[in-house]
C-alpha atoms as a PDB file:
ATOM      1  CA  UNK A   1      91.656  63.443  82.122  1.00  0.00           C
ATOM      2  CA  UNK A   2      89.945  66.290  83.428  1.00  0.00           C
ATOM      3  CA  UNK A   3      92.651  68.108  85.224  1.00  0.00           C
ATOM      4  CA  UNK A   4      94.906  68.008  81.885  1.00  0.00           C
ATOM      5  CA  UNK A   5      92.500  70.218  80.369  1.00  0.00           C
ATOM      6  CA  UNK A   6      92.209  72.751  83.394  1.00  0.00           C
ATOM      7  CA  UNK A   7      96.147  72.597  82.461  1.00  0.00           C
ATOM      8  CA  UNK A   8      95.744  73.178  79.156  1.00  0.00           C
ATOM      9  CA  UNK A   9      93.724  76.538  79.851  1.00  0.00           C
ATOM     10  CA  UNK A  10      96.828  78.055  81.563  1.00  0.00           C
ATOM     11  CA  UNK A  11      99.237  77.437  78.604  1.00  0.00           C
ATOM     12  CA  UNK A  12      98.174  80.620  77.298  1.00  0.00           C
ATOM     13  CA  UNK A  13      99.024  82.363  80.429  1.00  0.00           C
ATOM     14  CA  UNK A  14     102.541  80.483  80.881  1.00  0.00           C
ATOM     15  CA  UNK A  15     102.967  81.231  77.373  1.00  0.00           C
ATOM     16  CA  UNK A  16     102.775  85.096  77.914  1.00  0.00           C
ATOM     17  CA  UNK A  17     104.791  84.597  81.018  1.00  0.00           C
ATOM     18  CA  UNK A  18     108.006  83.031  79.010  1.00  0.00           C
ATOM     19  CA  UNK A  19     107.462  85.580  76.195  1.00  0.00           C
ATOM     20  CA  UNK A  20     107.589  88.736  78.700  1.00  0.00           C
ATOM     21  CA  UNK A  21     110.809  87.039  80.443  1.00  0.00           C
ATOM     22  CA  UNK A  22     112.104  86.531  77.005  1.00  0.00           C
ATOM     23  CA  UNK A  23     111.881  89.811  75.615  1.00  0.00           C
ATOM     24  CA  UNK A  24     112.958  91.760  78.879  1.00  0.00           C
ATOM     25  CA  UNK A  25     116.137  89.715  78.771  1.00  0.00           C
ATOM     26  CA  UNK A  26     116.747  90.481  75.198  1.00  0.00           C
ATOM     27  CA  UNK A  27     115.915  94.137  75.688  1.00  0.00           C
ATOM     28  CA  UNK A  28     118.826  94.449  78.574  1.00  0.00           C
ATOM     29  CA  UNK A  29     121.363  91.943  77.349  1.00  0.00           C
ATOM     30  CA  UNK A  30     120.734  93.282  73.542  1.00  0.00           C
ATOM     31  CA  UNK A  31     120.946  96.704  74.978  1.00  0.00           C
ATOM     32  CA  UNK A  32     124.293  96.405  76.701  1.00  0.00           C
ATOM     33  CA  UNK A  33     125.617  94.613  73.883  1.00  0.00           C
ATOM     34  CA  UNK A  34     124.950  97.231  71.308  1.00  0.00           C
ATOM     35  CA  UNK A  35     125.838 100.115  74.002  1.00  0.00           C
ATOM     36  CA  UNK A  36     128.691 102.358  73.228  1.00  0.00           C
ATOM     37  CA  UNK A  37     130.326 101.530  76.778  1.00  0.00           C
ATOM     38  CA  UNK A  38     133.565 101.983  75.423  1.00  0.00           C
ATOM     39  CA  UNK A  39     132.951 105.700  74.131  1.00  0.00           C
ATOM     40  CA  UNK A  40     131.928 106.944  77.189  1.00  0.00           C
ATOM     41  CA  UNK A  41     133.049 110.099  79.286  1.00  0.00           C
ATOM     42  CA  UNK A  42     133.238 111.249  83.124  1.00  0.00           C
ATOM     43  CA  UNK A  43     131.085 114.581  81.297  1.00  0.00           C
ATOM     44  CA  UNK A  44     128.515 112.565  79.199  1.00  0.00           C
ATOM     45  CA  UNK A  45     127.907 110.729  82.896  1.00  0.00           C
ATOM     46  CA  UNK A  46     127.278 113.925  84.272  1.00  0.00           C
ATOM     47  CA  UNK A  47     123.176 114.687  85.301  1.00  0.00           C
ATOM     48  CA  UNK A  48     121.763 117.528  82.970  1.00  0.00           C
ATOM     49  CA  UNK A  49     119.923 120.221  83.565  1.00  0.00           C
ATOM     50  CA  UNK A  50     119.106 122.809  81.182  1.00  0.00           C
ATOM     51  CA  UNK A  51     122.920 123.285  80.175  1.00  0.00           C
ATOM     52  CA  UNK A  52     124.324 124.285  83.061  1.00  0.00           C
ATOM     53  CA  UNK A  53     126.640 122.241  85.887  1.00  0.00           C
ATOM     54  CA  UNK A  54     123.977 120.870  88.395  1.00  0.00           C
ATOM     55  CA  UNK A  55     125.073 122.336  91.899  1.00  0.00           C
ATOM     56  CA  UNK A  56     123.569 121.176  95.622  1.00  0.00           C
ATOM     57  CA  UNK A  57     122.702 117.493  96.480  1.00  0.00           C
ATOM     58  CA  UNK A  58     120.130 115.444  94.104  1.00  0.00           C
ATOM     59  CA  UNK A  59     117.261 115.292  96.377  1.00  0.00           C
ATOM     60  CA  UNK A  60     116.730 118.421  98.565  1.00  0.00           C
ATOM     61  CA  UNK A  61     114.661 117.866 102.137  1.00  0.00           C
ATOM     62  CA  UNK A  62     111.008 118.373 101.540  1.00  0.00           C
ATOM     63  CA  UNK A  63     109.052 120.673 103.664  1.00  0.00           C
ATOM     64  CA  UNK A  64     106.729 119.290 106.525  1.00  0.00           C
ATOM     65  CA  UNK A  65     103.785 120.981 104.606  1.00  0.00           C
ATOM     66  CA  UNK A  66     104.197 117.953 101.760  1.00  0.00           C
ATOM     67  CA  UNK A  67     104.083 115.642 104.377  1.00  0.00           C
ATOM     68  CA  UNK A  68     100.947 117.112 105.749  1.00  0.00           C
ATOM     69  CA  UNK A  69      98.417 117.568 102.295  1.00  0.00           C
ATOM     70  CA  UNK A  70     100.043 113.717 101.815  1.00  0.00           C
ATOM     71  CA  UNK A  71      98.373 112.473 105.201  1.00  0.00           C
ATOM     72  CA  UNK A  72      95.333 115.093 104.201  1.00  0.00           C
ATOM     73  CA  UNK A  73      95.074 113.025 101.204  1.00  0.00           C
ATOM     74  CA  UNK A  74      94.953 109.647 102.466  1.00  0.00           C
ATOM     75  CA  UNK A  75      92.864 110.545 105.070  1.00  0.00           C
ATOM     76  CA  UNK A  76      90.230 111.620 102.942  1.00  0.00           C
ATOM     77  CA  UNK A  77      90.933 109.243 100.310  1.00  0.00           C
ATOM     78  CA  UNK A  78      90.714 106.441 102.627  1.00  0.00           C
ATOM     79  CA  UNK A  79      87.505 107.511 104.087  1.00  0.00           C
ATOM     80  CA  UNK A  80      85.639 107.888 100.338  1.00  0.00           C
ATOM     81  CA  UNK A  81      87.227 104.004  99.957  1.00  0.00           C
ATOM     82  CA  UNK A  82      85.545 102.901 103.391  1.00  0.00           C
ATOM     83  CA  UNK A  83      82.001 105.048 102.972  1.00  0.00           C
ATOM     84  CA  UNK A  84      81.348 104.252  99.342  1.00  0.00           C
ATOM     85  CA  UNK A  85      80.446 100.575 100.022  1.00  0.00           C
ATOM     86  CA  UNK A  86      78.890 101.672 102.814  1.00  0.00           C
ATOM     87  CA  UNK A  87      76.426 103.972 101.488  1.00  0.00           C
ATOM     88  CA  UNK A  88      75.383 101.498  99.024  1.00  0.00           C
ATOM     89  CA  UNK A  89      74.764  98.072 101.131  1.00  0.00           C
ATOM     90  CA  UNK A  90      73.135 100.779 104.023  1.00  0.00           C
ATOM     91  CA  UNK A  91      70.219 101.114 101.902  1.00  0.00           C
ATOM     92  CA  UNK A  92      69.594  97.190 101.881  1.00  0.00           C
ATOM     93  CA  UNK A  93      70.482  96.707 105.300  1.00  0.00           C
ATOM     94  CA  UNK A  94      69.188  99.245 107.257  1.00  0.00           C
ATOM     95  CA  UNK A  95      65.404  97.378 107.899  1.00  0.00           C
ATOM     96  CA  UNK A  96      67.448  94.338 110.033  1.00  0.00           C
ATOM     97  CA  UNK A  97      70.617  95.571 111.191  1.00  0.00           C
ATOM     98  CA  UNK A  98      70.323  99.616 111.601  1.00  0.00           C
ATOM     99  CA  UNK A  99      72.393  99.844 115.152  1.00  0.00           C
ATOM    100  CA  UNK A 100      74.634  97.537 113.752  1.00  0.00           C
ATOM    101  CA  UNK A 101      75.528  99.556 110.927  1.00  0.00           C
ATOM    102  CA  UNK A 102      75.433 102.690 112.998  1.00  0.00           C
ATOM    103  CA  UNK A 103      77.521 101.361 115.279  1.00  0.00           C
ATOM    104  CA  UNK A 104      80.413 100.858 112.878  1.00  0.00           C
ATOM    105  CA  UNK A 105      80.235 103.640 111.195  1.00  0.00           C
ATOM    106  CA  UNK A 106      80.516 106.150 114.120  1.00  0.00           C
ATOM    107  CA  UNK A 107      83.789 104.983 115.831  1.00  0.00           C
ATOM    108  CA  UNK A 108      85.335 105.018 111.769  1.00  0.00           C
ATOM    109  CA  UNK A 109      83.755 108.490 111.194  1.00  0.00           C
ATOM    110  CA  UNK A 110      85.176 109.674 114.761  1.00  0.00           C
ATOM    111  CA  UNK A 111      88.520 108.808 114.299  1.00  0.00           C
ATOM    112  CA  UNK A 112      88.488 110.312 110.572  1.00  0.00           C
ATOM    113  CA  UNK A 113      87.316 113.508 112.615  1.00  0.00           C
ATOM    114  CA  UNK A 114      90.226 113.296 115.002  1.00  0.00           C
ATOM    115  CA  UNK A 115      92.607 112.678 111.935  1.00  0.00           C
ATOM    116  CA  UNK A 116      90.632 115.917 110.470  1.00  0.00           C
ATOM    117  CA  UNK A 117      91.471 117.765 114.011  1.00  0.00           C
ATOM    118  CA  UNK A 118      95.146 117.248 113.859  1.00  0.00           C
ATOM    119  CA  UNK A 119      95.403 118.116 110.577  1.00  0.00           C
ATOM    120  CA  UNK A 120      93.936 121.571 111.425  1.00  0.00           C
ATOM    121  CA  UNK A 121      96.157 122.155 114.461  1.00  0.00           C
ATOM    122  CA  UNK A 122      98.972 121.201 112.830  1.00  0.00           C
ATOM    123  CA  UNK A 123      98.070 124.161 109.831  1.00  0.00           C
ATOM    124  CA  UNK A 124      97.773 121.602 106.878  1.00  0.00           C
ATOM    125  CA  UNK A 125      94.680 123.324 105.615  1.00  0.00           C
ATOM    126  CA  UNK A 126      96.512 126.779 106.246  1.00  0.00           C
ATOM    127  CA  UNK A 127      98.086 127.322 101.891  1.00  0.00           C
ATOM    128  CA  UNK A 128      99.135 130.530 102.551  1.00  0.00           C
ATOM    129  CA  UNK A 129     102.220 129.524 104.411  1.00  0.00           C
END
């Protein structure tokens, strides 16, 4: 009797789950339905951008310089993620296991600083280029 009312507590749950499928099939069937398909042009299917004919490919190359503030930014980002926890069970932890902690921390924190290097040699922190 007891697992029938663990069951019971995800009906809710399957509930929202069949209404979400429900309405996203309405939504696209509903919407091709009432669609003007039949009224449509080669123009209208044309992108737009501010009025005039788009010219050049749809997605030009991006420069190497995006690449680099993007590994800049996980780098960093990344390290905040690892350090924050860190920081805050350090304080309780420091009295037993202090070389332990150290000890982790300065292999992570070296190879954020050789990240850190690369990025620098490479000219990611250079924005005038």
């Amino acid at each position: 009797m007891e697992n029938s009312g663990q069951l019971q507590q995800y009906l809710p749950v399957l509930m929202l789950g069949i209404l979400a499928v429900g309405f996203t099939a309405f939504m696209l069937f509903g919407s091709a339905a009432l669609s003007r398909a039949a009224r449509r042009s080669k123009i209208k299917d044309t992108p737009y951008e501010c009025g005039m004919l788009p010219e050049g490919s749809g997605s030009p190359r991006m420069s190497v310089k995006f690449y680099l503030v993007a590994m800049l930014f996980i780098l960093f980002d990344i390290e905040v993620v690892f350090l924050y926890p860190w920081a805050v069970v350090y304080k309780e932890m420091i009295r037993d296991h202090a070389g332990l902690i150290l000890g982790g921390m300065i292999p992570f924190l070296g190879l954020i600083f050789v990240g850190f290097l690369y990025e620098v040699k490479k000219g990611g922190l250079d924005w005038k280029q």
